[in-house]
Protein backbone atom coordinates (compact mmCIF):
# COMPACT_ATOMS: atom_id res chain seq x y z
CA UNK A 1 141.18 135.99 93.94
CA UNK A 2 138.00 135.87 96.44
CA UNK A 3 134.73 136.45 94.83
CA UNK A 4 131.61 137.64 96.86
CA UNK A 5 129.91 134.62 96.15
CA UNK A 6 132.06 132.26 97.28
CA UNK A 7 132.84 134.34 101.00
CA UNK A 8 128.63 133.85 101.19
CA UNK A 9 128.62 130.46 100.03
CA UNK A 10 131.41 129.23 102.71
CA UNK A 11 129.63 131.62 105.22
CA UNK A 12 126.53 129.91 104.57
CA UNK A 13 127.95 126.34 104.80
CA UNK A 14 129.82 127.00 108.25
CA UNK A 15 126.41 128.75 109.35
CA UNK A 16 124.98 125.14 108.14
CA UNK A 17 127.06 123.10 110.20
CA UNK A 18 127.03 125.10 113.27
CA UNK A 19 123.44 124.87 112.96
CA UNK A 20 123.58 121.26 112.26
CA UNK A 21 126.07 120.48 115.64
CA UNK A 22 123.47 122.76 117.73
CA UNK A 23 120.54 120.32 117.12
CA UNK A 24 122.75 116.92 117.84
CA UNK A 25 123.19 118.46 121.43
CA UNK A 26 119.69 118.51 121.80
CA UNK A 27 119.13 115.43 120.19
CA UNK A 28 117.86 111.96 121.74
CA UNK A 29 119.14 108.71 120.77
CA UNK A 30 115.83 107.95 119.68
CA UNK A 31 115.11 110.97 117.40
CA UNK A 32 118.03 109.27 115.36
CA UNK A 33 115.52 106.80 114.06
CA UNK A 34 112.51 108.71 112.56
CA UNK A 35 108.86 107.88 113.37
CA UNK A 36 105.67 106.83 111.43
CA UNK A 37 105.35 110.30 110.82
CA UNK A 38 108.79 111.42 110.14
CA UNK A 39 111.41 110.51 108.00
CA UNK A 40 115.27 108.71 109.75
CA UNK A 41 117.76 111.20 108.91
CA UNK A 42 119.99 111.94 106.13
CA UNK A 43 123.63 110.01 105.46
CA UNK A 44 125.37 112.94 105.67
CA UNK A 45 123.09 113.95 109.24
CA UNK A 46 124.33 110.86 110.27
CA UNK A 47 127.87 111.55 109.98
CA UNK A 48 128.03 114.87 111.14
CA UNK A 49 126.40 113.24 114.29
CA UNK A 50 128.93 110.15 114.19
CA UNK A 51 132.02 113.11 114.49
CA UNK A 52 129.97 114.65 117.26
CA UNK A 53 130.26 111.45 118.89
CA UNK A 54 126.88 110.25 119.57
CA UNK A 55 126.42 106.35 119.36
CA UNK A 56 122.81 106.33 118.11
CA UNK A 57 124.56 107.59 114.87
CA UNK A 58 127.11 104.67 114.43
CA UNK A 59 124.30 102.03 115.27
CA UNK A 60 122.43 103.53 112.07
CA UNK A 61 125.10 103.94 109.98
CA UNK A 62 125.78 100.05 111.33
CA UNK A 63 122.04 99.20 110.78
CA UNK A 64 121.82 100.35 107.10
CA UNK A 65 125.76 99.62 105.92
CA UNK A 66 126.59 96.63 108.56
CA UNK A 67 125.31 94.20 105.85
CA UNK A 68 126.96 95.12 102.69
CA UNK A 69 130.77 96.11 104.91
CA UNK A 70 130.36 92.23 105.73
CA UNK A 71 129.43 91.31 102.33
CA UNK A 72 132.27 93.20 101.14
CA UNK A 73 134.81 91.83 103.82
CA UNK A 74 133.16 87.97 102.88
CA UNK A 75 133.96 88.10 99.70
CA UNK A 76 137.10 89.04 100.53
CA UNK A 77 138.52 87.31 102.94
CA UNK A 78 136.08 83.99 102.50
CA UNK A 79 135.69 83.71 106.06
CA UNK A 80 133.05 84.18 108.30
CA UNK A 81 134.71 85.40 111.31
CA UNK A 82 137.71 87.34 109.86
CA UNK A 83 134.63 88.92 107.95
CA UNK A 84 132.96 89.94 111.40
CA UNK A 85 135.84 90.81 112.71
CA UNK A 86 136.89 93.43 110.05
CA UNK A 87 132.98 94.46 109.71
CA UNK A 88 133.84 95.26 113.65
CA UNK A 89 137.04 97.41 112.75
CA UNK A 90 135.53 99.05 109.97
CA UNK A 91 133.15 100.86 112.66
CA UNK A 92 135.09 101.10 115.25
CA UNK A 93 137.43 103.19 112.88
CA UNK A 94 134.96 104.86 112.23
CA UNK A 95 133.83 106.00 115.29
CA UNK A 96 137.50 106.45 116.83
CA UNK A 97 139.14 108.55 114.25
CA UNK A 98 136.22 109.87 111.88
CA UNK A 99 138.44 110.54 109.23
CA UNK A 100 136.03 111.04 106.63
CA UNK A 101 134.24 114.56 105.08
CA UNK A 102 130.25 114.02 106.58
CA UNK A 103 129.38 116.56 103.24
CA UNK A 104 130.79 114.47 100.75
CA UNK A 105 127.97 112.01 98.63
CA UNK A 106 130.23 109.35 98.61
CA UNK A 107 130.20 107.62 101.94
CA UNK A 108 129.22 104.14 100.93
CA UNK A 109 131.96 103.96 98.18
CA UNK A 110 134.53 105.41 101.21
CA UNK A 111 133.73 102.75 103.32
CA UNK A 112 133.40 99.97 100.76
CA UNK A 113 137.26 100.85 99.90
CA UNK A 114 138.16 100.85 103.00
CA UNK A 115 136.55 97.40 103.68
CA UNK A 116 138.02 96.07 100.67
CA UNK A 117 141.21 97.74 101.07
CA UNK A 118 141.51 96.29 104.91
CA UNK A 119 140.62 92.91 104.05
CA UNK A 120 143.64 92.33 101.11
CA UNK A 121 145.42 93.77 103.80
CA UNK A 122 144.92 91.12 106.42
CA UNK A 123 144.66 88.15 103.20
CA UNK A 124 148.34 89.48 103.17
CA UNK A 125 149.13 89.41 106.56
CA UNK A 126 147.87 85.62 106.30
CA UNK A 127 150.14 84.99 103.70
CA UNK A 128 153.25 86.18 105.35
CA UNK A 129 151.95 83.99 108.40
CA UNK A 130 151.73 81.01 106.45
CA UNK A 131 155.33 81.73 105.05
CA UNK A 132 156.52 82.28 108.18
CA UNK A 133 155.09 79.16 109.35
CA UNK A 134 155.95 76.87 106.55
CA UNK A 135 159.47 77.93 107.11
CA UNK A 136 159.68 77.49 110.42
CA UNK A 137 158.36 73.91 109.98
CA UNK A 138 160.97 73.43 107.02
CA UNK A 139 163.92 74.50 109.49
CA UNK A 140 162.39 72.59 112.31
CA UNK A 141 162.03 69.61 110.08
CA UNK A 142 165.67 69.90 108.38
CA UNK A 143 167.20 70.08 111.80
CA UNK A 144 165.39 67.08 113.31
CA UNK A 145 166.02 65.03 110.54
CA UNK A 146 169.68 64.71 110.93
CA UNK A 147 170.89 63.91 115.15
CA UNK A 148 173.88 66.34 115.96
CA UNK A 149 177.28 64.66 116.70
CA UNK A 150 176.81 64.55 120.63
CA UNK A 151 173.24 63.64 119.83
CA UNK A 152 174.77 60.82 118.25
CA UNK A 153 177.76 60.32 120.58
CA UNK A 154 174.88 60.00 123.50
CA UNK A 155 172.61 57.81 121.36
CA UNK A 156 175.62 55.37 120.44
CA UNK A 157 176.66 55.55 124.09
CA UNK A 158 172.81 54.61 125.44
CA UNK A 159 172.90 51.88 123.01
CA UNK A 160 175.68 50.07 124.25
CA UNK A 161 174.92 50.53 127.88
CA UNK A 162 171.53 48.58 126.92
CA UNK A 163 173.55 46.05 124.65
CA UNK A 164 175.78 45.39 128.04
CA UNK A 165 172.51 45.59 130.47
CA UNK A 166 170.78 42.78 127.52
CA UNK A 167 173.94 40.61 128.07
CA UNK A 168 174.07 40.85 131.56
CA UNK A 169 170.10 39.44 132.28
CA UNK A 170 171.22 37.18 129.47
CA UNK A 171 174.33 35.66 131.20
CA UNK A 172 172.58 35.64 134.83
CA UNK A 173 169.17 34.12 133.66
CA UNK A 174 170.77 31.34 131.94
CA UNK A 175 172.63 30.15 135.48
């Protein structure tokens, strides 16, 4: 059953965010950053500006969480440029799908999951590579080692034709 209080609170809240999406239109890239005098915004200003789309917002969110999404993605995937690359991703994902709730307090542990989460993911797309490789180099191997019949056939064939050619200088020099 509705209560009062809850009809005002969500009320409020949408009256919150419309307010919020009014002042990103108005916004300049620069008035992302804060001055001497006032203070950068908020996390959750931020990402309510990210979903509006304005790329100020993902360069600060990039400035203040760039460093520890690499650390993260390092420690991972212990390589430097898989680790930029999936620091790359991890924003770009950000900015194309926005899949996240700007009002919820938890953005650094959402995209610290998702870092970690997308880096075992590639470790085990490496690891099927590698299989896939090794195998491939097993077969390749296996089937080199031992000549097929007409391989053989041919080789045997070749062989005698030099044998013959060997004989023939052999014979003529000697005259």
């Amino acid at each position: 059953m509705l209560k009062v209080e809850d009809v005002k609170r969500d009320l409020k809240c949408t009256q919150q965010r419309s307010a919020q999406s009014d002042l990103w239109k108005d916004m300049e890239p620069s008035s992302f950053r804060g001055s001497d005098n006032e203070p950068a915004l908020t996390e959750t200003e931020l990402l309510h500006a990210l979903k509006a789309k304005h790329p100020a917002a993902l360069e600060m969110l990039y400035d203040r969480f760039g460093g520890v999404v690499y650390g993260v993605a390092l420690k991972v995937l212990k390589n430097d440029s898989e680790a930029e690359d999936l620091t790359q991703e991890i924003f770009l994902e950000l900015w194309h799908r926005a899949a996240f709730d700007p009002d919820h307090p938890c953005f650094v542990r959402y995209l610290l999951t998702m870092t970690r989460s997308r880096g075992i993911d590639k470790l085990r797309s490496r690891r099927r590579t590698l299989t896939l490789i090794q195998r491939w180099g097993q077969t390749v191997t296996a089937e080199t080692t031992s000549p097929t019949p007409f391989e053989q056939a041919a080789l045997t064939e070749r062989s005698q034709l030099v044998r013959e050619a060997l004989t023939h200088l052999s014979n003529n020099s000697v005259k």
